[in-house]
C-alpha atoms as a PDB file:
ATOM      1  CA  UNK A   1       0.000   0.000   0.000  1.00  0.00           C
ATOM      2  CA  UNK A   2       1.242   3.375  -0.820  1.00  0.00           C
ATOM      3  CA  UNK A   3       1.224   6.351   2.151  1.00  0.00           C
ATOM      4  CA  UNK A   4       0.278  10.014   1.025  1.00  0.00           C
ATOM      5  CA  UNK A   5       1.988  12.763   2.478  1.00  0.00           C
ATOM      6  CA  UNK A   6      -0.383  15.500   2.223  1.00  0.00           C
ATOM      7  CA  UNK A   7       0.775  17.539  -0.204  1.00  0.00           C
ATOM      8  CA  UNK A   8       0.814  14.009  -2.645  1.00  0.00           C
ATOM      9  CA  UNK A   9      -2.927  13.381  -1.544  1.00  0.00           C
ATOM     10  CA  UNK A  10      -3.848  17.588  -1.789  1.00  0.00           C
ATOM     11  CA  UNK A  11      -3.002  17.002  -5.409  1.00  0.00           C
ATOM     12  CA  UNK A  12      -4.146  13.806  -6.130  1.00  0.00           C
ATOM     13  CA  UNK A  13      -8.031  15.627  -5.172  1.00  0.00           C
ATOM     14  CA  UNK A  14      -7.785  17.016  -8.522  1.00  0.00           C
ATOM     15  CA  UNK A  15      -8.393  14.155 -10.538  1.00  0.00           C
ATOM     16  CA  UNK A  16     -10.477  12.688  -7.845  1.00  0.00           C
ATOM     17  CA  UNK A  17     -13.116  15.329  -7.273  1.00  0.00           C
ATOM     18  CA  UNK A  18     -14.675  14.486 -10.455  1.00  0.00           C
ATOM     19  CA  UNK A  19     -14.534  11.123 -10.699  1.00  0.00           C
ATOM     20  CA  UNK A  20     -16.628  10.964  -7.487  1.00  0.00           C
ATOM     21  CA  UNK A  21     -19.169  12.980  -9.072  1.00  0.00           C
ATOM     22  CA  UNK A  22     -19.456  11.002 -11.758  1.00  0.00           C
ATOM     23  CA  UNK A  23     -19.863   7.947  -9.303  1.00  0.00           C
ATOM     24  CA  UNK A  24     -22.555   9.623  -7.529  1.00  0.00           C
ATOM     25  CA  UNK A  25     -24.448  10.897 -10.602  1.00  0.00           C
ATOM     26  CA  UNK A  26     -24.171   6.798 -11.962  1.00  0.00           C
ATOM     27  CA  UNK A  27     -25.387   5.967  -8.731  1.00  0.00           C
ATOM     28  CA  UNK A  28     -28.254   8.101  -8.489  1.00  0.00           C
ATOM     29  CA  UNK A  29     -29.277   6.891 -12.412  1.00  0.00           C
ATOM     30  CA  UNK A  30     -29.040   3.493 -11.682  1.00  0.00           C
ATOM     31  CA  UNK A  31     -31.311   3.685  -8.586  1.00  0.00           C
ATOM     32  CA  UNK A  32     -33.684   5.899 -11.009  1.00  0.00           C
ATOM     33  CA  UNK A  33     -33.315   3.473 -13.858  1.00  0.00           C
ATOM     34  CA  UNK A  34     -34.442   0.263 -11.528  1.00  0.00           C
ATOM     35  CA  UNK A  35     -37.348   1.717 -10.286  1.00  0.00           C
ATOM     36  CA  UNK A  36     -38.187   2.181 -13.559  1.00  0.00           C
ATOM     37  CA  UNK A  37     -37.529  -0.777 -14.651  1.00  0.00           C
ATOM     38  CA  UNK A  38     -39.637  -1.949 -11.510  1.00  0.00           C
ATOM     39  CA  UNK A  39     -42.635  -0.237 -12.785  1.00  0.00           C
ATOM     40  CA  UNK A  40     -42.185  -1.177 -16.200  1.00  0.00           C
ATOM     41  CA  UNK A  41     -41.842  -5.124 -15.338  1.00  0.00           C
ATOM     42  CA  UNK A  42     -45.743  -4.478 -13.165  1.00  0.00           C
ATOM     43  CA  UNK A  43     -47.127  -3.759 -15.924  1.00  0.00           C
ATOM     44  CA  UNK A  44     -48.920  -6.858 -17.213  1.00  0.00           C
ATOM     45  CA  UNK A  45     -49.001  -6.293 -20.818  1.00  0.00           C
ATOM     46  CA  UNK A  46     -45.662  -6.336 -22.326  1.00  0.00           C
ATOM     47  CA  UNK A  47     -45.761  -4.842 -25.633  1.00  0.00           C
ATOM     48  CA  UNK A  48     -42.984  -4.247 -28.297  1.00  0.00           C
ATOM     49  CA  UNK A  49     -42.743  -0.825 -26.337  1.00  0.00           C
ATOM     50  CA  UNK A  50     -42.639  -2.100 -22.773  1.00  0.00           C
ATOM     51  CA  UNK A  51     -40.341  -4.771 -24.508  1.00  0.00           C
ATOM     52  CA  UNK A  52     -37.995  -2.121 -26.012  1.00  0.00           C
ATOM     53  CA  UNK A  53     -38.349   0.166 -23.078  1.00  0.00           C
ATOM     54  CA  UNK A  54     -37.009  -2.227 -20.129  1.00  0.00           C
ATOM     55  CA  UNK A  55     -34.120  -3.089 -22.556  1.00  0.00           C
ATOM     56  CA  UNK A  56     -32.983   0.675 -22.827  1.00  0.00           C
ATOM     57  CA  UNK A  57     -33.258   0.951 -19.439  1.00  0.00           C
ATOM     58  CA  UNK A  58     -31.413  -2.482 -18.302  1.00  0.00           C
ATOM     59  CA  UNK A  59     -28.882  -1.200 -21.142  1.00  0.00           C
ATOM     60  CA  UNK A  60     -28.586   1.855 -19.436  1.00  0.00           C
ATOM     61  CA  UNK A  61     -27.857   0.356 -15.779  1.00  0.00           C
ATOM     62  CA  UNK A  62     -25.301  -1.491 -17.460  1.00  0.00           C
ATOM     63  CA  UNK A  63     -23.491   0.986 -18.889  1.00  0.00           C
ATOM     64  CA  UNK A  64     -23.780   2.880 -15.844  1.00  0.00           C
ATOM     65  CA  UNK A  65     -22.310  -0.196 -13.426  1.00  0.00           C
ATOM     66  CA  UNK A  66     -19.687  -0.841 -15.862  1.00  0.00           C
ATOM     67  CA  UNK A  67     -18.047   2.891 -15.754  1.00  0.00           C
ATOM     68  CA  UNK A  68     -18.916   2.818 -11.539  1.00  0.00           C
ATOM     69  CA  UNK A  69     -16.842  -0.067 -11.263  1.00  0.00           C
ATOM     70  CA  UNK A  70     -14.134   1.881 -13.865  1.00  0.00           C
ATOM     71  CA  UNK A  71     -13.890   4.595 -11.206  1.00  0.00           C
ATOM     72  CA  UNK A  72     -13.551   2.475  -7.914  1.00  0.00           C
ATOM     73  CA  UNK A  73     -10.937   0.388 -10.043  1.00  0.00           C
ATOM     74  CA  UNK A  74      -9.273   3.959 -10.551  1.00  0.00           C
ATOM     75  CA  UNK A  75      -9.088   4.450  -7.055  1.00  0.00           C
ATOM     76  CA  UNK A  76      -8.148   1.422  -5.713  1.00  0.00           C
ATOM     77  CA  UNK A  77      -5.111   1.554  -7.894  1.00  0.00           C
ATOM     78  CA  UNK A  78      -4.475   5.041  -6.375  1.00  0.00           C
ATOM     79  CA  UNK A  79      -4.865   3.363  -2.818  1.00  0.00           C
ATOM     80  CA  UNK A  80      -7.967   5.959  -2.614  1.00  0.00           C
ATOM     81  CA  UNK A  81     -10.706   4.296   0.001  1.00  0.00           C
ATOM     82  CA  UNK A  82     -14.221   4.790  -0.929  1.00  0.00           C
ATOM     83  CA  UNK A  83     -16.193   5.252   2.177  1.00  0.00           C
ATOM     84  CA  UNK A  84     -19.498   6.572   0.881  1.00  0.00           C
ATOM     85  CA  UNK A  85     -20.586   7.627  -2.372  1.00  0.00           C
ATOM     86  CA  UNK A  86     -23.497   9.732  -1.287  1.00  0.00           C
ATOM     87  CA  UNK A  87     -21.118  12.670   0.815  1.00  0.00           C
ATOM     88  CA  UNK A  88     -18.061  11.247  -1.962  1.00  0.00           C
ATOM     89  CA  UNK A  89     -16.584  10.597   1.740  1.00  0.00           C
ATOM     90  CA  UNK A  90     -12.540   9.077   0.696  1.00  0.00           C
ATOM     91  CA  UNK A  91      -9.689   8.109   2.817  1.00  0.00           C
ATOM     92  CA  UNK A  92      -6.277   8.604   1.968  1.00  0.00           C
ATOM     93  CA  UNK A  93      -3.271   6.049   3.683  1.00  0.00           C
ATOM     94  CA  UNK A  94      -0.549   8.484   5.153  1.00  0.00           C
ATOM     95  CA  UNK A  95       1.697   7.658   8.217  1.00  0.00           C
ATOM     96  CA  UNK A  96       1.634  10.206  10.683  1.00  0.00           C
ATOM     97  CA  UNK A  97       4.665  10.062  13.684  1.00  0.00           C
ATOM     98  CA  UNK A  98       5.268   6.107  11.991  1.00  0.00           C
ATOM     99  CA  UNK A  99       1.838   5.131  12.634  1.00  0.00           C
ATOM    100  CA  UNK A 100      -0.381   4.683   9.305  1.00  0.00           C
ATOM    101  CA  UNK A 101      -3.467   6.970   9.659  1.00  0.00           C
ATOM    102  CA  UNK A 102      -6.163   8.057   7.706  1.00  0.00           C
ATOM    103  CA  UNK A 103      -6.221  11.454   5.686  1.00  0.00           C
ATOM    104  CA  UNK A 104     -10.249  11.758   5.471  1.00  0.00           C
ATOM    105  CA  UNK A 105     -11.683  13.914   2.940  1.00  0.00           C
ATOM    106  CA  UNK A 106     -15.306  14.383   1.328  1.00  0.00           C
ATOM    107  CA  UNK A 107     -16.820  16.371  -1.653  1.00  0.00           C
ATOM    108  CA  UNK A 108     -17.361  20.035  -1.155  1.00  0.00           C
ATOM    109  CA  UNK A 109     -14.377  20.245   1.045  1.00  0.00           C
ATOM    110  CA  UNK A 110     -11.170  22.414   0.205  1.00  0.00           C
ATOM    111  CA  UNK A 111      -8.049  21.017   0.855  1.00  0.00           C
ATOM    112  CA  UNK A 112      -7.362  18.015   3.292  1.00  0.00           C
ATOM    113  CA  UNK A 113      -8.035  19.288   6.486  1.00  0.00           C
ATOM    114  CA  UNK A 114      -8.679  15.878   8.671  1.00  0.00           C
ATOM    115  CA  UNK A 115      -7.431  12.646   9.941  1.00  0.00           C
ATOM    116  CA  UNK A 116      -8.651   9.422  12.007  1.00  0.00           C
ATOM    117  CA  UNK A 117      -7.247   6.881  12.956  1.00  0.00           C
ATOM    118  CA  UNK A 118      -7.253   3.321  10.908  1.00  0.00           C
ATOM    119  CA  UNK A 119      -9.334   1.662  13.208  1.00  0.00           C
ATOM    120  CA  UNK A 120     -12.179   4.963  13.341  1.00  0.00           C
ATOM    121  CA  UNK A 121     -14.266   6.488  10.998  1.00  0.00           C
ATOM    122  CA  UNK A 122     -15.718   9.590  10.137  1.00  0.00           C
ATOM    123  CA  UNK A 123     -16.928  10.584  13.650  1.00  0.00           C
ATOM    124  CA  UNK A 124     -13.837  10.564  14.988  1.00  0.00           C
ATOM    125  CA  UNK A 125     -12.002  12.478  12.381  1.00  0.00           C
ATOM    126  CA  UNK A 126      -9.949  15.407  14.044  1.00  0.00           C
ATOM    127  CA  UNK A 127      -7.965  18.692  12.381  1.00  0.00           C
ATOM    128  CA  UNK A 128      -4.593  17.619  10.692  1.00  0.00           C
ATOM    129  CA  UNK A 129      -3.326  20.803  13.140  1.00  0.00           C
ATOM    130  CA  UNK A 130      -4.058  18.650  16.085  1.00  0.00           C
ATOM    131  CA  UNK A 131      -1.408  15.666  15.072  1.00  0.00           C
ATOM    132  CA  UNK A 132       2.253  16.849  16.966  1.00  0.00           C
ATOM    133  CA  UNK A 133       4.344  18.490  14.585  1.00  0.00           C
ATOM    134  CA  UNK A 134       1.416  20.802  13.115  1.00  0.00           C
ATOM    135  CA  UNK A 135      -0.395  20.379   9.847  1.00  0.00           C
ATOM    136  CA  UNK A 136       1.673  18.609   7.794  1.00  0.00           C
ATOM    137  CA  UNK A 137       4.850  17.781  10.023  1.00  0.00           C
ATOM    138  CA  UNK A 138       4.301  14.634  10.741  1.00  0.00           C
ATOM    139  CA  UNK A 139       3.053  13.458   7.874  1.00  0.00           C
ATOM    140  CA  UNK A 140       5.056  10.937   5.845  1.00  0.00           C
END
């Protein structure tokens, strides 16, 4: 697994902003796209139009799945952890003092600003001034 130091994972947000809007916005149509297809599969008389319908829509889930898995491939290559797709909620690997931490960032945010440890989560995330050695001091 790789570390971050922060200035590596600051600029590494660039390319990854997007991509986790992209994830969201495939999430959000394939949620829209199955309840369609839902409704569509109720309906008890399947026509050439219901037919052709359900198989645009199943086409387009699968198009949609295929590039969400693209991204989270992306990621996991960059050793960029997913937490939750909704907030775009990441975690960066960094060692801070020796000890590997968590840099924890999330859509709409500036710059990496927080940290947790590896075995916490989002509620316990806590300024990257409050680590000894200042903001990015002991960051390795």
């Amino acid at each position: 697994m790789r570390y971050y130091d922060l200035a590596a994972a600051n600029e590494r947000l660039a390319v990854v902003r997007p991509l986790l809007v992209a994830l969201r916005l495939d999430r959000d149509s394939v949620a829209k796209e199955q309840q369609e297809i839902a409704r569509l599969e109720a309906i008890h008389d399947h026509g050439a139009g219901i037919v052709a319908e359900l198989d645009q829509r199943e086409a387009a889930v699968r198009d949609a799945v295929t590039r969400m898995h693209a991204v989270v491939a992306q990621l996991v290559d960059w050793d960029v952890t997913v937490r939750d797709i909704t907030s775009g909620l990441i975690d960066f690997p960094a060692l801070a003092n020796g000890r590997p931490v968590w840099l924890c960032w999330r859509l709409g945010e500036g710059e990496i600003a927080w940290w947790h440890a590896t075995n916490e989560g989002f509620g316990a995330r806590k300024l990257l001034s409050e680590l000894t050695g200042g903001a990015a001091g002991p960051l390795s």
